[in-house]
C-alpha atoms as a PDB file:
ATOM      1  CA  UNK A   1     -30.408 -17.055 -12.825  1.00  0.00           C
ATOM      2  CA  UNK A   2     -30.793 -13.524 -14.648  1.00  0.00           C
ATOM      3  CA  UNK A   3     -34.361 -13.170 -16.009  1.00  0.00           C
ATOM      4  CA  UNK A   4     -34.181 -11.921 -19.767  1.00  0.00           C
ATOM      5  CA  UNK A   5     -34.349  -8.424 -20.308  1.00  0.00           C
ATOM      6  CA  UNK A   6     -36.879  -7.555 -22.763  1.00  0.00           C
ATOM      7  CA  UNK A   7     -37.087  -4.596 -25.107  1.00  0.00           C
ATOM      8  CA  UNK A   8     -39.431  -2.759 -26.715  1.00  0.00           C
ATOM      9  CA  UNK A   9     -37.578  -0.968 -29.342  1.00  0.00           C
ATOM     10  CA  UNK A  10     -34.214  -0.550 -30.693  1.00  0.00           C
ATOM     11  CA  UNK A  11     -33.657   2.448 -28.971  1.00  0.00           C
ATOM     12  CA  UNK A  12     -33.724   0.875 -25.882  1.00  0.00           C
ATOM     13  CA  UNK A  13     -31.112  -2.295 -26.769  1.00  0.00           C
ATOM     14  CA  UNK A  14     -29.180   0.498 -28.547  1.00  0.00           C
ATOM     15  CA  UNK A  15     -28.927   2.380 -24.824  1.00  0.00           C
ATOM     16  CA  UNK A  16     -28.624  -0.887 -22.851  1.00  0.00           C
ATOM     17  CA  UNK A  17     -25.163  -1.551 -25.368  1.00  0.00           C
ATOM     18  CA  UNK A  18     -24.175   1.777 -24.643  1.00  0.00           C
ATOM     19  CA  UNK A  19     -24.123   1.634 -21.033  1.00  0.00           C
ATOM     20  CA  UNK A  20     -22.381  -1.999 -21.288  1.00  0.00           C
ATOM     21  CA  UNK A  21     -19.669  -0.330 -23.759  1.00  0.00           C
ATOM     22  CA  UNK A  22     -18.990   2.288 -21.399  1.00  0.00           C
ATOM     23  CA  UNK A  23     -19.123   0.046 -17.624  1.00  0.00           C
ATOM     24  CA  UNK A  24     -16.624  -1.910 -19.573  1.00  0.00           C
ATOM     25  CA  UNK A  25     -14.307   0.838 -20.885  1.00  0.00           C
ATOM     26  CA  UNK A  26     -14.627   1.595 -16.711  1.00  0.00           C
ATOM     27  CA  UNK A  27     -13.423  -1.920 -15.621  1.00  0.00           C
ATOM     28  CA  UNK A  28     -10.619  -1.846 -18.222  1.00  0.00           C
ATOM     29  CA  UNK A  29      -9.874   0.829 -16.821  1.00  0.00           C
ATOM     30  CA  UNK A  30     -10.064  -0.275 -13.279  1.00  0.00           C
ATOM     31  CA  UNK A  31      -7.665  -3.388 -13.979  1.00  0.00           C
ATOM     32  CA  UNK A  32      -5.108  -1.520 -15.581  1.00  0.00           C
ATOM     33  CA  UNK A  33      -4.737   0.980 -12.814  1.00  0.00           C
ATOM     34  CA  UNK A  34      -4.972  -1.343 -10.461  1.00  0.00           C
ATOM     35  CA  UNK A  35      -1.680  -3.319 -12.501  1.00  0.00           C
ATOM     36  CA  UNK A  36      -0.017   0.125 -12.027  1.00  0.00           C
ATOM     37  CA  UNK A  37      -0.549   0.449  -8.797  1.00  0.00           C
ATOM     38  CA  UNK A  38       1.392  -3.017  -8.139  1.00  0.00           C
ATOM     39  CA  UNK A  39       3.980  -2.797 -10.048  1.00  0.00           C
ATOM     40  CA  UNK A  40       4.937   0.308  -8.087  1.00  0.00           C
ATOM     41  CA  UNK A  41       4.150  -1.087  -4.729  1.00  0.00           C
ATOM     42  CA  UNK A  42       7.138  -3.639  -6.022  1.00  0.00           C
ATOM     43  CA  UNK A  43       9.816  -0.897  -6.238  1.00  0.00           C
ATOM     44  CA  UNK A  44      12.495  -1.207  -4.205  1.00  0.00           C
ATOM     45  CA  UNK A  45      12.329   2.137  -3.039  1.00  0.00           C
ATOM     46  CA  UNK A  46       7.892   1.349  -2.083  1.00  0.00           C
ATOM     47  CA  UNK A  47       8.853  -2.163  -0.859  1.00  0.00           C
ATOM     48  CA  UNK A  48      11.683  -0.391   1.714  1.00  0.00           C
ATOM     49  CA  UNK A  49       9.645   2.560   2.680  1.00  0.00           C
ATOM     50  CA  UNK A  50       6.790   0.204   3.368  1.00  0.00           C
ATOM     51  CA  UNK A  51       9.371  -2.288   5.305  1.00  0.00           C
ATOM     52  CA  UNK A  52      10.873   0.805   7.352  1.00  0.00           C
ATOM     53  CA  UNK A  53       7.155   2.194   8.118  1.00  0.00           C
ATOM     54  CA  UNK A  54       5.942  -1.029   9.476  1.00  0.00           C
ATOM     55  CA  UNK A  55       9.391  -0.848  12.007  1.00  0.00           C
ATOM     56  CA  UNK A  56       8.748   2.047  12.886  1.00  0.00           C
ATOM     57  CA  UNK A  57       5.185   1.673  14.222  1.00  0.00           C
ATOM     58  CA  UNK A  58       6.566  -0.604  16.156  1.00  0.00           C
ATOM     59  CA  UNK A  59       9.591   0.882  17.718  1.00  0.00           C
ATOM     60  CA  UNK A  60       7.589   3.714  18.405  1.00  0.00           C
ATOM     61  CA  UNK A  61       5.694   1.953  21.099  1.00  0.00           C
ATOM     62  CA  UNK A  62       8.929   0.803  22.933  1.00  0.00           C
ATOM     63  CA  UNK A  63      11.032   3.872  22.066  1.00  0.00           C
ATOM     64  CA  UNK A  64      11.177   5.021  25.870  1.00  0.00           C
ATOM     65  CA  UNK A  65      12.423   1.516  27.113  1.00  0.00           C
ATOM     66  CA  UNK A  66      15.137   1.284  24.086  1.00  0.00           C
ATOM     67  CA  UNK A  67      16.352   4.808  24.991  1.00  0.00           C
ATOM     68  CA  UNK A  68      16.570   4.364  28.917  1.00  0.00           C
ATOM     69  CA  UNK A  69      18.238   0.353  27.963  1.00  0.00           C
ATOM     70  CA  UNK A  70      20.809   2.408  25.067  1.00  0.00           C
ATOM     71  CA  UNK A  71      21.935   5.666  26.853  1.00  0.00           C
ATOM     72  CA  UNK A  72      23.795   3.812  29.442  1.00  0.00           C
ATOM     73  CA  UNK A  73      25.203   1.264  27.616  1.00  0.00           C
ATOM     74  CA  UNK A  74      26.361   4.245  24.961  1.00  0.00           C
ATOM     75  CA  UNK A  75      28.254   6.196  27.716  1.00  0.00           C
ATOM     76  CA  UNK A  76      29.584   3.571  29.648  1.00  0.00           C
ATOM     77  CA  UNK A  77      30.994   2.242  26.382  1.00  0.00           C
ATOM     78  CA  UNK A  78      31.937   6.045  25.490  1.00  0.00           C
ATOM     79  CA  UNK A  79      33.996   6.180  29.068  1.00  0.00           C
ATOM     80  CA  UNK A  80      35.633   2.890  28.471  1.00  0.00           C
ATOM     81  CA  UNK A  81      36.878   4.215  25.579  1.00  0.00           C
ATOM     82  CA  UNK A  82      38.399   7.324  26.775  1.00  0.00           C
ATOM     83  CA  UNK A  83      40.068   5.776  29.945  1.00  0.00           C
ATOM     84  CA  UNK A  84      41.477   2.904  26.938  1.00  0.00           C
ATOM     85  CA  UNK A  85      40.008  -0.275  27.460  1.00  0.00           C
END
């Protein structure tokens, strides 16, 4: 439990309002940025580039094997379809 503050003038309970006034001014503050922040985050365009960065962490690790697996399945396919099959 909070122990009671105790004053000893009105100077001082006027300050102490003050500061509470102004740390809650902040936190409105705080919350409403904060509900800006999420409603872009739910963009399509933030919820895609978010989608397509997480990917591409990924494939970036495995890049070299996907290449060296792709290439020769590209141009064997690209032969094939020269010669007409």
């Amino acid at each position: 439990m909070e122990e009671t503050k105790k004053y000893s003038s009105y100077a001082q309970i006027e300050l102490e309002l003050e500061i509470l006034k102004v740390e809650r001014e902040l936190n409105l503050k705080r919350i409403i940025l904060d509900v800006k922040k999420s409603k872009e985050s739910l963009l399509p365009k933030n919820i895609i580039k978010g989608f397509l960065g997480d990917y591409k962490s990924i494939f970036s690790n495995y890049s070299g094997i996907i290449l060296k697996t792709a290439i020769p399945i590209l141009i064997q396919w690209f032969i094939n379809r020269k010669r007409g099959n």
